[in-house]
PDB file of N, CA and C in Angstrom:
ATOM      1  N   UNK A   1       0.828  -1.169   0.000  1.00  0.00           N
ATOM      2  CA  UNK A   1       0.000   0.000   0.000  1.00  0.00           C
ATOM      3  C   UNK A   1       0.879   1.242   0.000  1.00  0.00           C
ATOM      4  N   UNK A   2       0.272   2.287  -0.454  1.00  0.00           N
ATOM      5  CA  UNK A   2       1.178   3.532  -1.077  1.00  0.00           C
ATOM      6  C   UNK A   2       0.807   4.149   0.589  1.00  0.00           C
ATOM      7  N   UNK A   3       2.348   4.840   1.287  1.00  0.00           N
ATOM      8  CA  UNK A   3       2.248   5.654   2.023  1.00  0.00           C
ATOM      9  C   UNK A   3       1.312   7.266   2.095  1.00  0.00           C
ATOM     10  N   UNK A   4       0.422   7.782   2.669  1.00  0.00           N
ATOM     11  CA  UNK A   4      -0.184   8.841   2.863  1.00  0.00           C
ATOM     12  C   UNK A   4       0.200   9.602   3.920  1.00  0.00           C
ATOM     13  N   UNK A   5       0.104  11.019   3.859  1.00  0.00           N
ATOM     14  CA  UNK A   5       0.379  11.568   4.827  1.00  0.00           C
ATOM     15  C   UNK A   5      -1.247  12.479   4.680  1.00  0.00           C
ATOM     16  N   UNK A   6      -1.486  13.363   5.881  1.00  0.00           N
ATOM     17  CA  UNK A   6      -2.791  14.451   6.050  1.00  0.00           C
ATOM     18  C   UNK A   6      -2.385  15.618   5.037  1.00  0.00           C
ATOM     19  N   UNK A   7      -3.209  15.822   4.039  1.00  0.00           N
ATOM     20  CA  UNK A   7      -3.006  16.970   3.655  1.00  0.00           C
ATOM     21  C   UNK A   7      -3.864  18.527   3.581  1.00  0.00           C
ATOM     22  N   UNK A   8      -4.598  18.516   4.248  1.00  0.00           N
ATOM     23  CA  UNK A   8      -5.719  18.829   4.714  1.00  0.00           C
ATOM     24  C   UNK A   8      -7.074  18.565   5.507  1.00  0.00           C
ATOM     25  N   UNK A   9      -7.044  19.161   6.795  1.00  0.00           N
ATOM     26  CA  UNK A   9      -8.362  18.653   7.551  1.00  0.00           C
ATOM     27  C   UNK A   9      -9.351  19.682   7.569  1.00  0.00           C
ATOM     28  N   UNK A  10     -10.232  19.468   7.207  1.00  0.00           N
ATOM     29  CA  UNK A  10     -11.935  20.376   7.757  1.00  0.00           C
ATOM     30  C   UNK A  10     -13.168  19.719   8.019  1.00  0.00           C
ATOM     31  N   UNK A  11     -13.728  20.391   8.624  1.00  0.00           N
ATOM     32  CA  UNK A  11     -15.006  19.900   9.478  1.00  0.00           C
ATOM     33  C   UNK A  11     -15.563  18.192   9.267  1.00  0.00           C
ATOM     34  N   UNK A  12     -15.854  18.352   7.689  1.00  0.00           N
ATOM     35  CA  UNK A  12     -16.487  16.691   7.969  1.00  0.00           C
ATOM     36  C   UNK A  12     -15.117  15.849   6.736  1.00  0.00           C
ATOM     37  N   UNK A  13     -13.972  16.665   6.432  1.00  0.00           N
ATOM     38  CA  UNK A  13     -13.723  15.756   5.419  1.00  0.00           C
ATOM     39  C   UNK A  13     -12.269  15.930   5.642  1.00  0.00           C
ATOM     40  N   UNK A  14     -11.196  14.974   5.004  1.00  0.00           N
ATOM     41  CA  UNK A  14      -9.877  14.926   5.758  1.00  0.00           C
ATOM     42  C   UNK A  14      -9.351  14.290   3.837  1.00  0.00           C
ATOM     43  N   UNK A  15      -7.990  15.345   3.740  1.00  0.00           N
ATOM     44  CA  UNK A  15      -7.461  15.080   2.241  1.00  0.00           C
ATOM     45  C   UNK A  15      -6.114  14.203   2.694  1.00  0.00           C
ATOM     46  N   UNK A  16      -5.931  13.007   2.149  1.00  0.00           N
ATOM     47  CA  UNK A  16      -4.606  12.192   2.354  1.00  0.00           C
ATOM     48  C   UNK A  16      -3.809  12.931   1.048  1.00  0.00           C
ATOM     49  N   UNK A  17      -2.595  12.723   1.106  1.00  0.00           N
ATOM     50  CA  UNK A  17      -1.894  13.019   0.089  1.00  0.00           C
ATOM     51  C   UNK A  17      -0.515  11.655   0.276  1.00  0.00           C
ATOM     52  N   UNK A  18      -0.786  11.091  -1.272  1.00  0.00           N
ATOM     53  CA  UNK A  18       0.510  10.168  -1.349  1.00  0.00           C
ATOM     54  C   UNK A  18       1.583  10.413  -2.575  1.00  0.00           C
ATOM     55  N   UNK A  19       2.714   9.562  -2.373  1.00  0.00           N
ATOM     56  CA  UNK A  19       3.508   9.530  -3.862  1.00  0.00           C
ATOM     57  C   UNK A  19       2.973   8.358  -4.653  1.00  0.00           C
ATOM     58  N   UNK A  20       3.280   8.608  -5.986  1.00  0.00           N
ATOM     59  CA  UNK A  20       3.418   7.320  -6.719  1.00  0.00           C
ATOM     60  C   UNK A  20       3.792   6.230  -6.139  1.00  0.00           C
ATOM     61  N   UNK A  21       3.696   5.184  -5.960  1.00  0.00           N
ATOM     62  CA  UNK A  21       4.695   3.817  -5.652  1.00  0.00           C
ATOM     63  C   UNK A  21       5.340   3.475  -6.655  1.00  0.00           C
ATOM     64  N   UNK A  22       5.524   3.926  -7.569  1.00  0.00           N
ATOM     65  CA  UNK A  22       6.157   3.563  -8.685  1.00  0.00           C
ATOM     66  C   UNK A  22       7.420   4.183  -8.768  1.00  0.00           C
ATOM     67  N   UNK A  23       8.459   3.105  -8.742  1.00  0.00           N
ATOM     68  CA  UNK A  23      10.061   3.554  -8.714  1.00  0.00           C
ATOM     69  C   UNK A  23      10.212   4.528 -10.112  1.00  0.00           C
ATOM     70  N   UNK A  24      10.730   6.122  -9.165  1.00  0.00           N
ATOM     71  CA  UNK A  24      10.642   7.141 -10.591  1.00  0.00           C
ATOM     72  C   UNK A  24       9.944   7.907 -10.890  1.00  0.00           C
ATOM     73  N   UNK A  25       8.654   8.076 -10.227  1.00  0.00           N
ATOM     74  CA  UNK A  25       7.158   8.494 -10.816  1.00  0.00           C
ATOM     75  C   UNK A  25       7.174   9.358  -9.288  1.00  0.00           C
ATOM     76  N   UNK A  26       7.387  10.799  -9.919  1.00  0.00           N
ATOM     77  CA  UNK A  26       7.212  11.418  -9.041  1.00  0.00           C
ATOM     78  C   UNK A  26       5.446  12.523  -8.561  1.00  0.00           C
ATOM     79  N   UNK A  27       4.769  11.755  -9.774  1.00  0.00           N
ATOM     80  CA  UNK A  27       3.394  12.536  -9.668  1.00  0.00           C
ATOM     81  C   UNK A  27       2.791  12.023  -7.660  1.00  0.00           C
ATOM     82  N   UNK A  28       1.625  12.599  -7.638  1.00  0.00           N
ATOM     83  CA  UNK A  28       0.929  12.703  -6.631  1.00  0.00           C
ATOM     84  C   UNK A  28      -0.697  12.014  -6.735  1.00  0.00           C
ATOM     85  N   UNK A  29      -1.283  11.458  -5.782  1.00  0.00           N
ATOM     86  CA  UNK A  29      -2.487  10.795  -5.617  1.00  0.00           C
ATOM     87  C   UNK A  29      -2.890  11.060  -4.066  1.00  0.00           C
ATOM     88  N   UNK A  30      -4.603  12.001  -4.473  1.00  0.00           N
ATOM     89  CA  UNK A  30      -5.356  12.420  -2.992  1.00  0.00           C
ATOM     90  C   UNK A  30      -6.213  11.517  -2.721  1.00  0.00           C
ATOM     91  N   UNK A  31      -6.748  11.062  -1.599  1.00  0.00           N
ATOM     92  CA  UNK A  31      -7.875  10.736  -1.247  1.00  0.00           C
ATOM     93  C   UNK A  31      -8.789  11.279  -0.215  1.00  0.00           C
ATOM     94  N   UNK A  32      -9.859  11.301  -0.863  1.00  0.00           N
ATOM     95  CA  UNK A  32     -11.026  12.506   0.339  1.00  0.00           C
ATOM     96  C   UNK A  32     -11.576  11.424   1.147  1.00  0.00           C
ATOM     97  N   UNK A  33     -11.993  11.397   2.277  1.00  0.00           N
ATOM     98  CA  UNK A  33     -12.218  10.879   3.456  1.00  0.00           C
ATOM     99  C   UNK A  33     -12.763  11.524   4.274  1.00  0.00           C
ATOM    100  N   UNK A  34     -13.501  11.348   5.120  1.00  0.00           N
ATOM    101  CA  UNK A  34     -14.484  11.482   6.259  1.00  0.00           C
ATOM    102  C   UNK A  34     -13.345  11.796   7.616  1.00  0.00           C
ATOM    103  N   UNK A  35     -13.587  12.969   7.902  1.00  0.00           N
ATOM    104  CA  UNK A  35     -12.387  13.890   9.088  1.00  0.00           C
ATOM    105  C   UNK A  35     -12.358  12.381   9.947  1.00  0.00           C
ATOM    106  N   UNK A  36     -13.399  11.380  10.553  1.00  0.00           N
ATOM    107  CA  UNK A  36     -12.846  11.025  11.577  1.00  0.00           C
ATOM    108  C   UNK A  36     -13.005   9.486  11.284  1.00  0.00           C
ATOM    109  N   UNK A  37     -12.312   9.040  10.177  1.00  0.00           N
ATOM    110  CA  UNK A  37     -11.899   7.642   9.486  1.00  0.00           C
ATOM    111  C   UNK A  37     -10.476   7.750   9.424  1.00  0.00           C
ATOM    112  N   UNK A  38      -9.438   6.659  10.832  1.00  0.00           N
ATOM    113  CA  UNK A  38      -8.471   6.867  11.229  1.00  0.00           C
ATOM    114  C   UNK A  38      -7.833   6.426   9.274  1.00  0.00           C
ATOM    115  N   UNK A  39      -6.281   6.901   9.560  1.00  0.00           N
ATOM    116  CA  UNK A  39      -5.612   6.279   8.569  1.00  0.00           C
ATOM    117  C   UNK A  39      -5.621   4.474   7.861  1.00  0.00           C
ATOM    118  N   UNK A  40      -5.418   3.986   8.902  1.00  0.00           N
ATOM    119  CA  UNK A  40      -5.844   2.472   8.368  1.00  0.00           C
ATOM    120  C   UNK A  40      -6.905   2.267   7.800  1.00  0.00           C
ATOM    121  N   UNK A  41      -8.310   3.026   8.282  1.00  0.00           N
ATOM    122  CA  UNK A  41      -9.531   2.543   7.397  1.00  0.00           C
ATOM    123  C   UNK A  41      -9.459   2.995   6.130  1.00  0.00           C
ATOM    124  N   UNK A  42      -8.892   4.429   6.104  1.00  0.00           N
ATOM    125  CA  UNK A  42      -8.901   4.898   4.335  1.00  0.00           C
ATOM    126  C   UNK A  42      -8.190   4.079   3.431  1.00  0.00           C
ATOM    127  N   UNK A  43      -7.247   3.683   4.123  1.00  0.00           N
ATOM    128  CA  UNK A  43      -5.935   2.358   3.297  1.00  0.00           C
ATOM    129  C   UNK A  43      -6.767   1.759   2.992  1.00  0.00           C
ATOM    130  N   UNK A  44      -7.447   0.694   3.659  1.00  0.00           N
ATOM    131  CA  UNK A  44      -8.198  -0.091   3.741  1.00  0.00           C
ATOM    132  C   UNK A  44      -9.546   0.163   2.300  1.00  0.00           C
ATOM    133  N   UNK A  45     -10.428   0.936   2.981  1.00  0.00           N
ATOM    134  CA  UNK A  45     -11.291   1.026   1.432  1.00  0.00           C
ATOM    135  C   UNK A  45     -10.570   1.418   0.577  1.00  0.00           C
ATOM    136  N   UNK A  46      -9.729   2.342   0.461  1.00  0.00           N
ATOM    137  CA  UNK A  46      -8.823   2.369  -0.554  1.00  0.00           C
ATOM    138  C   UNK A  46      -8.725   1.554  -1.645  1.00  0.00           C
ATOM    139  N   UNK A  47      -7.963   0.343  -0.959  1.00  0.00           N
ATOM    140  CA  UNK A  47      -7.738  -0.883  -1.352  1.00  0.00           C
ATOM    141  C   UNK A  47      -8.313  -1.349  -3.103  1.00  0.00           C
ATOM    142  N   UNK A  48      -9.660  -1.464  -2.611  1.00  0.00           N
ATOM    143  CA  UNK A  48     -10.448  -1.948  -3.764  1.00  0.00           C
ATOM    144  C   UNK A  48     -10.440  -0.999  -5.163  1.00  0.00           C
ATOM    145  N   UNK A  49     -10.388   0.122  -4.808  1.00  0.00           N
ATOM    146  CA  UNK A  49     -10.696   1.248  -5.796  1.00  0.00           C
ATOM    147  C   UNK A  49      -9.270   1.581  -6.227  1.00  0.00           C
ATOM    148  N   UNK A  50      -8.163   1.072  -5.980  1.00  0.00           N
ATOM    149  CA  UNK A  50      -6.849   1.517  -6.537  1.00  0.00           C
ATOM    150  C   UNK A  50      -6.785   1.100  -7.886  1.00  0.00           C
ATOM    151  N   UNK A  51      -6.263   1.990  -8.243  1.00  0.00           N
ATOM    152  CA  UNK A  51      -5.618   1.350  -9.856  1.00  0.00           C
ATOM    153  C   UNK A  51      -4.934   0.319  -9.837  1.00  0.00           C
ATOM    154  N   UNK A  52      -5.330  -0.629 -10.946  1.00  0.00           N
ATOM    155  CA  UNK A  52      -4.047  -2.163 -11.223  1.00  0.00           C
ATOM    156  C   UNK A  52      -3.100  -1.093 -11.518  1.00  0.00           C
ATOM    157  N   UNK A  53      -1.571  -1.923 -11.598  1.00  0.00           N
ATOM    158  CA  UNK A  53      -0.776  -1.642 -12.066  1.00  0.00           C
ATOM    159  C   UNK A  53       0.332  -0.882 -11.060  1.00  0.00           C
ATOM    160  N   UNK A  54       1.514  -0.426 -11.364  1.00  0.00           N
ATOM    161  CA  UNK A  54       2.134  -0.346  -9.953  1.00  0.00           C
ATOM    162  C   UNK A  54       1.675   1.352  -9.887  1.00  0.00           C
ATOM    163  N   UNK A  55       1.061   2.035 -10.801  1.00  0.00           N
ATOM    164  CA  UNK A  55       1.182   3.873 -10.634  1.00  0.00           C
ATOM    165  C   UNK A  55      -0.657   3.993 -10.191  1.00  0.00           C
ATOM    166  N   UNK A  56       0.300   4.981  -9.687  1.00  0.00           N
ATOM    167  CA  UNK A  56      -1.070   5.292  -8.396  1.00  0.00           C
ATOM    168  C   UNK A  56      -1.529   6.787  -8.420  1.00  0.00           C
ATOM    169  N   UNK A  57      -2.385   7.583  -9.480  1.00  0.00           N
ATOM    170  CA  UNK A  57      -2.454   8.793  -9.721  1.00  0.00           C
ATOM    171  C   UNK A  57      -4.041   9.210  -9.902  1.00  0.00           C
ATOM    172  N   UNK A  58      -4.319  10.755  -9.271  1.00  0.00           N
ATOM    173  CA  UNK A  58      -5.339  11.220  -9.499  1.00  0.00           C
ATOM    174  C   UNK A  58      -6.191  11.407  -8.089  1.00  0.00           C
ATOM    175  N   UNK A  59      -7.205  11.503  -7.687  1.00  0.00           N
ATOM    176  CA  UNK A  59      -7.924  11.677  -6.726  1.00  0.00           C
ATOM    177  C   UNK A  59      -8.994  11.102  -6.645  1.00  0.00           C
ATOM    178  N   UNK A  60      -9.453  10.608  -5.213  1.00  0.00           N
ATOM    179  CA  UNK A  60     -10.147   9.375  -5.153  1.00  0.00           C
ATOM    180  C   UNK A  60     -11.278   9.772  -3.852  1.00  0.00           C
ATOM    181  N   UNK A  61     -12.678   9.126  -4.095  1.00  0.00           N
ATOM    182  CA  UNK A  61     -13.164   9.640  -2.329  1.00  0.00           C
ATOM    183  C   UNK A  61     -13.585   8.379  -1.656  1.00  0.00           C
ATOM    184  N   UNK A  62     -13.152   8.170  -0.447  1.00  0.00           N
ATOM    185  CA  UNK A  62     -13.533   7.212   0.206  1.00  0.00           C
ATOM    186  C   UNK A  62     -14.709   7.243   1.332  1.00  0.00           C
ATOM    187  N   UNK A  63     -14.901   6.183   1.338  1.00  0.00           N
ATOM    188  CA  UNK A  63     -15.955   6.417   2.788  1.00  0.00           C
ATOM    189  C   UNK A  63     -15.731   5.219   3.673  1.00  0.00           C
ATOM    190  N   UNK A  64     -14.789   4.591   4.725  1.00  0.00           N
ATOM    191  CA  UNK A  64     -14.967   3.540   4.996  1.00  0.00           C
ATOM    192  C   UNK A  64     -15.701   2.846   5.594  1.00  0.00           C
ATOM    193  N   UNK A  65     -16.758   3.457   6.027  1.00  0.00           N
ATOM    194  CA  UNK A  65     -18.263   2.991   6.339  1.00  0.00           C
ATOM    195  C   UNK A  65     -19.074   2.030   5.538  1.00  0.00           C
ATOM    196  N   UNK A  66     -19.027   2.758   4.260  1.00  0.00           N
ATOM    197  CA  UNK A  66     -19.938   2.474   3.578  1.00  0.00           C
ATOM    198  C   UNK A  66     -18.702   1.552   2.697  1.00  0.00           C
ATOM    199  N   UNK A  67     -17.826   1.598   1.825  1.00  0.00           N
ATOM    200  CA  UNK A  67     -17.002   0.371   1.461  1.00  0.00           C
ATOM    201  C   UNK A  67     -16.524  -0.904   2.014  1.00  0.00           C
ATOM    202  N   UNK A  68     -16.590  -0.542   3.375  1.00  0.00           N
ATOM    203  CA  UNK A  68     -16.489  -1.753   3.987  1.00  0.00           C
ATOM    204  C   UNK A  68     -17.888  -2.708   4.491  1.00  0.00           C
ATOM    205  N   UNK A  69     -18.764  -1.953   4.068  1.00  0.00           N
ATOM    206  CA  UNK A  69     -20.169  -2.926   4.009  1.00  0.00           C
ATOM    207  C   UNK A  69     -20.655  -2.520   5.126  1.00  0.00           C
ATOM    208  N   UNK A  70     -20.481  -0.729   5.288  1.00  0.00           N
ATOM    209  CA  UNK A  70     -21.898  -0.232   6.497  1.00  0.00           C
ATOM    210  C   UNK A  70     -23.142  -0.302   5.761  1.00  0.00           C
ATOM    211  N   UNK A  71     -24.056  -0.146   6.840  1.00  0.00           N
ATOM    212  CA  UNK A  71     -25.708  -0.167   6.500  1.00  0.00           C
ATOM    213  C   UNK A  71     -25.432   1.685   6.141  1.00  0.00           C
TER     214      UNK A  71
END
């Protein structure tokens, strides 16, 4: 899984910011998230919605509530 760091927090929504995993590939990939869905859960739904392949680019929104099979 591609490392994230916080790249923005507000009220209900929290921006991850990662690198490529791809040896070389210095572009960037966000994911929007719910302010109080710790880091592991966003990895986590993440997961499914990543691109095949080893490059990891563009912006993505998660919810891990609801991807992980909340009501």
């Amino acid at each position: 899984m591609p490392a994230i760091t916080t790249l923005n927090i507000r009220a209900r929504s929290r921006i991850w910011e990662g690198v490529c995993p791809a040896r070389g590939c210095g572009r960037t990939f966000r994911i929007k998230a719910p302010a109080w869905d710790p880091k592991f859960d966003v990895l986590k739904a993440f997961r499914p919605l990543r691109p095949r392949g080893r490059h990891v680019h563009g912006d993505f929104w998660v919810d891990a509530y609801r991807e992980l099979g909340g009501e």
